[in-house]
N, C-alpha and C. Protein backbone atom coordinates (compact mmCIF):
# COMPACT_ATOMS: atom_id res chain seq x y z
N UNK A 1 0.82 -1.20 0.00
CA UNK A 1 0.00 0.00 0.00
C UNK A 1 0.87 1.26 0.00
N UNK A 2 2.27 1.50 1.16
CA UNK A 2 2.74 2.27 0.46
C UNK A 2 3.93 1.77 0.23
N UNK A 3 4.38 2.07 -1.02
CA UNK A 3 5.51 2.04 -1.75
C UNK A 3 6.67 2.58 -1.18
N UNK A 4 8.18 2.46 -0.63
CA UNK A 4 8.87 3.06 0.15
C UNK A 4 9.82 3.86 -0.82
N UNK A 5 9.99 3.50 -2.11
CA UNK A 5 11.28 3.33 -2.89
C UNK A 5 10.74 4.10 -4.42
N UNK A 6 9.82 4.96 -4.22
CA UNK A 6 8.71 5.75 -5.66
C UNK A 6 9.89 5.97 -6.71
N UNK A 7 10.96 6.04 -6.13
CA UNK A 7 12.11 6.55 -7.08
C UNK A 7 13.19 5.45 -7.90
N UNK A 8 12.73 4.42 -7.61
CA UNK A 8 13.95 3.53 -8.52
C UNK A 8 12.78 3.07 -9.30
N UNK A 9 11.19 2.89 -9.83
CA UNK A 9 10.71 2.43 -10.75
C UNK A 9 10.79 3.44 -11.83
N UNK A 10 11.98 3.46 -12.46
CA UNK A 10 12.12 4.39 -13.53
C UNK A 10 12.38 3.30 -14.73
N UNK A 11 12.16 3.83 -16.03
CA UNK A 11 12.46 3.05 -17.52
C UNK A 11 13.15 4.00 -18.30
N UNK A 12 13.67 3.79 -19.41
CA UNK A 12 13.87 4.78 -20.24
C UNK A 12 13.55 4.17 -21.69
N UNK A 13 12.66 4.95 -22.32
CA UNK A 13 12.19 4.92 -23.29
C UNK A 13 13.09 4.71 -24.52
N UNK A 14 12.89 3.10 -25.27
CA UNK A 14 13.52 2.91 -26.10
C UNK A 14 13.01 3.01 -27.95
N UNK A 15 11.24 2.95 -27.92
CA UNK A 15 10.66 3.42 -29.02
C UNK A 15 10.00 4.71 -28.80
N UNK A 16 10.00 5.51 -30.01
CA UNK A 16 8.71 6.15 -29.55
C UNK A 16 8.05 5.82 -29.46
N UNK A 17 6.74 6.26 -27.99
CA UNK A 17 5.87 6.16 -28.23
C UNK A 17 4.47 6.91 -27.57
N UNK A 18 3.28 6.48 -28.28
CA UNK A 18 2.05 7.45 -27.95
C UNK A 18 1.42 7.19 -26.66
N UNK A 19 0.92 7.65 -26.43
CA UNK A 19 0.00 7.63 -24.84
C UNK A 19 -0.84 8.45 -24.90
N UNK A 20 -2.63 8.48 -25.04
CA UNK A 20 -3.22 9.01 -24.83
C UNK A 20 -2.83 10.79 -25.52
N UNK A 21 -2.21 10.38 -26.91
CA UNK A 21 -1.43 11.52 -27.50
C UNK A 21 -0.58 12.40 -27.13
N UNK A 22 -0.18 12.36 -25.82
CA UNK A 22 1.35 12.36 -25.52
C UNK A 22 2.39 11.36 -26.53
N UNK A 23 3.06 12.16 -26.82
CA UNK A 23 4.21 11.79 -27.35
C UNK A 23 5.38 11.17 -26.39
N UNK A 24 5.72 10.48 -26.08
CA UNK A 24 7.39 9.63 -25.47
C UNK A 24 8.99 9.39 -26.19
N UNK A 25 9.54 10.33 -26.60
CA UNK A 25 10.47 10.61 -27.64
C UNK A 25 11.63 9.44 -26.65
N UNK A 26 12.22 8.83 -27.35
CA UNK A 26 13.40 8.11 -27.29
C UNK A 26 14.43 8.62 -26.40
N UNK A 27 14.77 7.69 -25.54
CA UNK A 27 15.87 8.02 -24.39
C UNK A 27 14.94 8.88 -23.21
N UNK A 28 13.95 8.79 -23.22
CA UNK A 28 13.21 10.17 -21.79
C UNK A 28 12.96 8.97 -20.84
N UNK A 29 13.31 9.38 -19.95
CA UNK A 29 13.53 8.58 -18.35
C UNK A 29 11.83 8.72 -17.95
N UNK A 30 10.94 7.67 -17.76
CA UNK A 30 9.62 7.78 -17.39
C UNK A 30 9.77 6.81 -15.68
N UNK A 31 9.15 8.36 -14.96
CA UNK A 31 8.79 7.15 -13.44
C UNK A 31 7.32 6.70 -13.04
N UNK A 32 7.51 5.97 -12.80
CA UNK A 32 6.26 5.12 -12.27
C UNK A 32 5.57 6.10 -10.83
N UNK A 33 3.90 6.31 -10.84
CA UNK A 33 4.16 7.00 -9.54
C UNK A 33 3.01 5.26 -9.18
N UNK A 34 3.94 4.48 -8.20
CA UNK A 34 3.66 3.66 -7.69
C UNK A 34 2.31 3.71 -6.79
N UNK A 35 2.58 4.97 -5.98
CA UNK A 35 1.36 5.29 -4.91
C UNK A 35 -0.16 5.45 -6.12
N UNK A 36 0.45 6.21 -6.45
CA UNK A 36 -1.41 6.51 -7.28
C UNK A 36 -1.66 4.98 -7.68
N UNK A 37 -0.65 4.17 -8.50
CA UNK A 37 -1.38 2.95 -8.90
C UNK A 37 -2.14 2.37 -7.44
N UNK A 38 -1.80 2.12 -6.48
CA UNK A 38 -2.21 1.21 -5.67
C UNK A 38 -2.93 1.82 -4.79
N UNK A 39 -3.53 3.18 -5.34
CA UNK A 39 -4.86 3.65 -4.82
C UNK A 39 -5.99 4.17 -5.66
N UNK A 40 -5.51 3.42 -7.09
CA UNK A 40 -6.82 3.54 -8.26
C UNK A 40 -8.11 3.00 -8.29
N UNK A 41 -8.80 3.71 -8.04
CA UNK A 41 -10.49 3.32 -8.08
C UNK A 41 -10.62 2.31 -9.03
N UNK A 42 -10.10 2.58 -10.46
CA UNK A 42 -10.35 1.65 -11.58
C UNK A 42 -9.98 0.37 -11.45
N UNK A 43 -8.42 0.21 -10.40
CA UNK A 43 -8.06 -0.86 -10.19
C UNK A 43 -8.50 -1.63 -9.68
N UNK A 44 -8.87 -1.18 -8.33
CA UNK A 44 -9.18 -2.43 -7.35
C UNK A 44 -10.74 -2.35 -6.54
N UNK A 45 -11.44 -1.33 -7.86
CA UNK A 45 -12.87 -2.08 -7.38
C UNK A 45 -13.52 -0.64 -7.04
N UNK A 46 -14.74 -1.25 -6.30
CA UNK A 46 -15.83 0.25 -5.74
C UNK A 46 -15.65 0.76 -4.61
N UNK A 47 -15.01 -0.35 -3.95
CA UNK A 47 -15.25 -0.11 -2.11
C UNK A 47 -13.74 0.73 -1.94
N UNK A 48 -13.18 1.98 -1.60
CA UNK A 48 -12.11 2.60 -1.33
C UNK A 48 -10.90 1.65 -1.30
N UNK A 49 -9.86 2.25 -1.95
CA UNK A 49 -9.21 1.54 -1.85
C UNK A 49 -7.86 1.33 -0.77
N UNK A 50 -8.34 2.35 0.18
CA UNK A 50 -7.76 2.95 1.27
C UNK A 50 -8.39 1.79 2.69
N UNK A 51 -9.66 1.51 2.03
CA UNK A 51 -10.38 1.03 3.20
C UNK A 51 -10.03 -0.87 2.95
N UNK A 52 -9.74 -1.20 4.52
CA UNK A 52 -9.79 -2.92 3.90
C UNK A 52 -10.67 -3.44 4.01
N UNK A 53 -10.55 -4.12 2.65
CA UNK A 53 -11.77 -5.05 2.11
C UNK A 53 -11.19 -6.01 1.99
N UNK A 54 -11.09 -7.19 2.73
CA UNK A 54 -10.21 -8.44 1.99
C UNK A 54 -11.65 -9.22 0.82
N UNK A 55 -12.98 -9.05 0.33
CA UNK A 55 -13.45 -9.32 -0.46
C UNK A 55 -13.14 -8.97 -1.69
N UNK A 56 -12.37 -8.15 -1.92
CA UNK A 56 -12.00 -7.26 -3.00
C UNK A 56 -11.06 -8.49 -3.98
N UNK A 57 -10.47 -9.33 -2.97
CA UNK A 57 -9.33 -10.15 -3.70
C UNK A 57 -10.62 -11.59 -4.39
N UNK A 58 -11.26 -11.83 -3.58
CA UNK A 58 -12.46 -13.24 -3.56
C UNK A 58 -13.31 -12.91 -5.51
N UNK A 59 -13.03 -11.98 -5.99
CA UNK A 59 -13.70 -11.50 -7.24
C UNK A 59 -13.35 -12.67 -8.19
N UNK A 60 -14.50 -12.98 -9.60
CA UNK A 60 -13.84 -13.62 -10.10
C UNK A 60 -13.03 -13.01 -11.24
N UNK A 61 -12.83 -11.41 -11.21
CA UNK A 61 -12.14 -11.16 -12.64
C UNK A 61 -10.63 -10.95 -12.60
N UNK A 62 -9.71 -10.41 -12.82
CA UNK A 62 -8.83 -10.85 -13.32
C UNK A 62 -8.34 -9.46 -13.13
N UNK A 63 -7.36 -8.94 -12.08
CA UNK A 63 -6.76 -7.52 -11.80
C UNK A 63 -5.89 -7.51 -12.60
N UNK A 64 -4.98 -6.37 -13.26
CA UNK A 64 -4.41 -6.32 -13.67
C UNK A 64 -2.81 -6.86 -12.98
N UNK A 65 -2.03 -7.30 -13.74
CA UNK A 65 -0.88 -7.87 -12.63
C UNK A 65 0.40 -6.24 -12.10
N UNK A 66 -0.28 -5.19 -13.00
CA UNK A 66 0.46 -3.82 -12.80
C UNK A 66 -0.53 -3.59 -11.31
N UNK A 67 -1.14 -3.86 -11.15
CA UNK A 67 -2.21 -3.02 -9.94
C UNK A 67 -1.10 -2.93 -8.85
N UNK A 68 -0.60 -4.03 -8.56
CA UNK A 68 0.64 -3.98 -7.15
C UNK A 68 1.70 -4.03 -7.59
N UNK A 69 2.45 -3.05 -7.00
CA UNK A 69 4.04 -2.55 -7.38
C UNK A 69 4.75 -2.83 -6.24
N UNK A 70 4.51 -3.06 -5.72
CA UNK A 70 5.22 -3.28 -4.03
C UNK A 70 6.81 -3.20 -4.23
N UNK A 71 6.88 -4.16 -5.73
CA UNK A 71 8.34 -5.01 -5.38
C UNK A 71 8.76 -4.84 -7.40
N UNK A 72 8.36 -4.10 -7.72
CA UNK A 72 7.94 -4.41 -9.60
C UNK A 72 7.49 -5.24 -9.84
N UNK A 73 7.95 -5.15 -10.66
CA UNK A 73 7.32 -6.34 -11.96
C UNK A 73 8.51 -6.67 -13.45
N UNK A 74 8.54 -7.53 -13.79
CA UNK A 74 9.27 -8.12 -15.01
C UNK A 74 10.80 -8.12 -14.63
N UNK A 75 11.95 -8.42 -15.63
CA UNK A 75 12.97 -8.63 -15.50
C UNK A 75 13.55 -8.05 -14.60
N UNK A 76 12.88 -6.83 -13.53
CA UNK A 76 13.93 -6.22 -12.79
C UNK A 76 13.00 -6.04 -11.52
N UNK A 77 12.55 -6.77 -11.78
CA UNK A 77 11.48 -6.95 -10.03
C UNK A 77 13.03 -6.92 -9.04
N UNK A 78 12.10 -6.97 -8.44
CA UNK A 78 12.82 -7.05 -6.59
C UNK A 78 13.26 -8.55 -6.28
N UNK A 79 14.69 -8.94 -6.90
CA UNK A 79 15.43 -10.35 -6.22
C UNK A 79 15.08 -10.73 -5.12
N UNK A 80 14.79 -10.03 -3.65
CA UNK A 80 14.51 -11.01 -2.50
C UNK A 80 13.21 -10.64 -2.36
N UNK A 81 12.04 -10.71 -3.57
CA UNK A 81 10.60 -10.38 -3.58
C UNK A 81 9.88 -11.64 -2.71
N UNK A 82 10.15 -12.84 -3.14
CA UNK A 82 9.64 -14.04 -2.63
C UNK A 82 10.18 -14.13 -0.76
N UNK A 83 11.20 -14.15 -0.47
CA UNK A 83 12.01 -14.06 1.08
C UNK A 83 11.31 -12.90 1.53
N UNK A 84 10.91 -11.55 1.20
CA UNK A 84 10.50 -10.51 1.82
C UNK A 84 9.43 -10.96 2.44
N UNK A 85 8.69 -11.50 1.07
CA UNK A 85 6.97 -11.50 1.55
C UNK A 85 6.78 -12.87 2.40
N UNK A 86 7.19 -13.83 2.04
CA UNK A 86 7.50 -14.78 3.39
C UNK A 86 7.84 -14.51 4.82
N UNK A 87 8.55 -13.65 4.92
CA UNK A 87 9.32 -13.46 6.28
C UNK A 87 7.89 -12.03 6.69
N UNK A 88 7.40 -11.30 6.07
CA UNK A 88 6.21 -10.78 6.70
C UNK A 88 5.15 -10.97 6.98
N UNK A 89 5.05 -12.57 6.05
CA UNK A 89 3.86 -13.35 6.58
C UNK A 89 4.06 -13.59 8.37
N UNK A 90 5.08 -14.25 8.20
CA UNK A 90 5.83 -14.80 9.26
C UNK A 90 5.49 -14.06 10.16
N UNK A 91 6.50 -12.69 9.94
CA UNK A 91 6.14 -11.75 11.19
C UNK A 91 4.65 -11.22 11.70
N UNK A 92 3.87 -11.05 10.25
CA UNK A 92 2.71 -10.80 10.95
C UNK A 92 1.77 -11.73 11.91
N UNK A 93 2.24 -12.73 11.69
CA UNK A 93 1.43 -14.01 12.36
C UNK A 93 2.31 -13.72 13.75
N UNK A 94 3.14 -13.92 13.80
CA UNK A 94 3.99 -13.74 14.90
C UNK A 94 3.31 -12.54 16.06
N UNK A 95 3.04 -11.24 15.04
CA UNK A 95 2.63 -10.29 15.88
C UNK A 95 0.99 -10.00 15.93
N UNK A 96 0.21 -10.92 15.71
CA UNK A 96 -1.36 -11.19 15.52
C UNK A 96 -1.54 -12.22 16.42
N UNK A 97 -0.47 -13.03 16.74
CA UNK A 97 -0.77 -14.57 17.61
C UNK A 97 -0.47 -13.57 19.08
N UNK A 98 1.03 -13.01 19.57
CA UNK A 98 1.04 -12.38 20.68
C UNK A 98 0.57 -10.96 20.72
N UNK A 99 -0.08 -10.50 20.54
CA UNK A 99 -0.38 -9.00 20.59
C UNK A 99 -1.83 -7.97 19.71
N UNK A 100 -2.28 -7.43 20.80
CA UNK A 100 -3.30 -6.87 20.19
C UNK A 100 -3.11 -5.27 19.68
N UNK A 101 -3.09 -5.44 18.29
CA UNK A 101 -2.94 -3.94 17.74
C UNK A 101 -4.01 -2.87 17.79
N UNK A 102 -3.84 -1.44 18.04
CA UNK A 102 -4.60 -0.85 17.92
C UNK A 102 -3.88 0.55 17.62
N UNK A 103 -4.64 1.82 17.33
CA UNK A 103 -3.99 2.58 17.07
C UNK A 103 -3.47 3.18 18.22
N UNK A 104 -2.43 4.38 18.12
CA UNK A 104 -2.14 4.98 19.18
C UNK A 104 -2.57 6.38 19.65
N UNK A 105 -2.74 6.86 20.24
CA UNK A 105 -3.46 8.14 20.57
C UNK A 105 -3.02 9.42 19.32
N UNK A 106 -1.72 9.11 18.99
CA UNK A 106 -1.60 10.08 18.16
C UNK A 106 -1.46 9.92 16.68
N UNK A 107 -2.12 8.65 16.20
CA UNK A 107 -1.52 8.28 15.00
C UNK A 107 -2.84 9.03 14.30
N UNK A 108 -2.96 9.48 13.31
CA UNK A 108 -3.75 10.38 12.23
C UNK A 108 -4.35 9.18 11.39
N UNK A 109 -5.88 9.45 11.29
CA UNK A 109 -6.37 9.18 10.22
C UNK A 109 -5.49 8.57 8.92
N UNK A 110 -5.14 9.62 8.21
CA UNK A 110 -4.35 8.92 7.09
C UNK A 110 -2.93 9.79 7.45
N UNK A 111 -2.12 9.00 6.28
CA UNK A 111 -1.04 9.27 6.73
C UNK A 111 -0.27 10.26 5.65
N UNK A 112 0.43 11.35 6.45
CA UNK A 112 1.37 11.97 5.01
C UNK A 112 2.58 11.37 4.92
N UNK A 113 3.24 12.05 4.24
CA UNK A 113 4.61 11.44 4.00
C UNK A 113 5.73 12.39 3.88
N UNK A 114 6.53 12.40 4.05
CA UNK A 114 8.19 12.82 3.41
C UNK A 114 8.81 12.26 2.27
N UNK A 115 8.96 12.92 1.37
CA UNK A 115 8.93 12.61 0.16
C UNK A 115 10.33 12.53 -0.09
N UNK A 116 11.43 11.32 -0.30
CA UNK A 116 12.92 11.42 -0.78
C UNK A 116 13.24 10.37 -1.32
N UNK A 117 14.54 10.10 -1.29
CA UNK A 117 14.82 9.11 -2.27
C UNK A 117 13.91 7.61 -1.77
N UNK A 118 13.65 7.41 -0.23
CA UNK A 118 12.56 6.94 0.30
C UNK A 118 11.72 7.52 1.00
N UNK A 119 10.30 7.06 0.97
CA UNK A 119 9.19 7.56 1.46
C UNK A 119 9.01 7.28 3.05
N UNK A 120 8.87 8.31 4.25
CA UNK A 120 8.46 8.37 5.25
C UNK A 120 7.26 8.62 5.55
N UNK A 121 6.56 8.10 7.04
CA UNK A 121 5.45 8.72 7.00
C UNK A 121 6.09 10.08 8.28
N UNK A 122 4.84 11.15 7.95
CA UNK A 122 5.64 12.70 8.31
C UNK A 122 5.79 12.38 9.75
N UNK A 123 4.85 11.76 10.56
CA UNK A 123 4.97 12.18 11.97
C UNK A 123 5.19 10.78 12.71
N UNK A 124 5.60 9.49 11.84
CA UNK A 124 5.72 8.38 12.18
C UNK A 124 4.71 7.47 12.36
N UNK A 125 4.36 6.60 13.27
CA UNK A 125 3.26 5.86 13.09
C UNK A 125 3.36 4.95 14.27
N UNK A 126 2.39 5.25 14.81
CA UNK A 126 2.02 5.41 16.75
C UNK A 126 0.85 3.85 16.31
N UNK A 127 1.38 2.60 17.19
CA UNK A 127 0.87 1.70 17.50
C UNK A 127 0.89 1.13 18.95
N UNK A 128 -0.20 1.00 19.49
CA UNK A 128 -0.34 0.30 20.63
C UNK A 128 -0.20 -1.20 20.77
N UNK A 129 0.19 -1.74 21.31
CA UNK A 129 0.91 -3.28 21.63
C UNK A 129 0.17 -3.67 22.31
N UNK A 130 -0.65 -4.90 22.86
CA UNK A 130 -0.94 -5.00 24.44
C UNK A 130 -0.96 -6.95 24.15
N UNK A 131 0.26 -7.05 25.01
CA UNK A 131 0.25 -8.83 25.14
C UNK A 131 -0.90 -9.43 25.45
N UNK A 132 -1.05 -10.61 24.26
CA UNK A 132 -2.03 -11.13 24.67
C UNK A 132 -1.93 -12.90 25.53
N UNK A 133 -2.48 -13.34 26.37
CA UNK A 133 -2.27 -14.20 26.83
C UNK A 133 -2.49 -15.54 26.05
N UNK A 134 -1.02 -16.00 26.63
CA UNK A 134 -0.85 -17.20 25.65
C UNK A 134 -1.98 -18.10 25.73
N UNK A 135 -2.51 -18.73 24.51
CA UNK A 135 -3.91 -19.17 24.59
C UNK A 135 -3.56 -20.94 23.85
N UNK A 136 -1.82 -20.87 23.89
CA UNK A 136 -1.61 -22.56 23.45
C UNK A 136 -1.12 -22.99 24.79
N UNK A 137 -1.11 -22.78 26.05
CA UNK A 137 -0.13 -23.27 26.90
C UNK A 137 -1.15 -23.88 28.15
């Protein structure tokens, strides 16, 4: 959802070409703005795409495979794409089995950002912890 890295999905244009009659002249460096994709109405349905819906995925049509950028896409995706998303499964289970999340008194509605070669959020991001009792023992 957010993208940390908006600045290395860059290409450089090797044909010309058209877009919505924009012109793309040969050699022009085009960046991806990652965030807008993965908050397109068109993409991922009616219900906000800010808001979670895990029904959104249960559809039977066919998202585009550009909709999530997390990590790219094609010959220059993200090498430890598969190990990343494993090891956050991991962790999230890890931190869903001991601990109850909630927000923190000061965390905002939505979030802004700091915009650089990586993306921050502006005022950080305030989570409450509270152990939950072990319920295998």
């Amino acid at each position: 959802m957010y993208p940390i890295a908006n600045s290395v999905v860059m290409r450089r244009c090797t044909n010309e070409t058209q877009i919505n009659g924009l012109v793309l002249p040969v050699g022009l460096i085009v960046m991806v703005d990652v965030l807008s994709i993965h908050y397109d109405e068109n993409l991922w349905g009616s219900v906000d795409p800010g808001t979670f819906y895990p029904k959104r995925f249960a559809s039977e049509s066919k998202r585009n495979p550009l909709a999530f950028l997390g990590f790219g896409l094609g010959p220059r995706n993200c090498i430890g794409m598969k190990f990343a998303i494993q090891e956050l499964k991991y962790a999230l289970v890890k931190l869903v089995l001991n601990y109850e999340l909630s927000p923190g008194p000061n965390m905002p509605r939505t979030l802004e950002y700091n915009e650089g070669i990586v993306r921050t959020p502006k005022d950080g991001v305030h989570v409450l912890l509270k152990k939950r009792q072990n319920i295998f023992s």
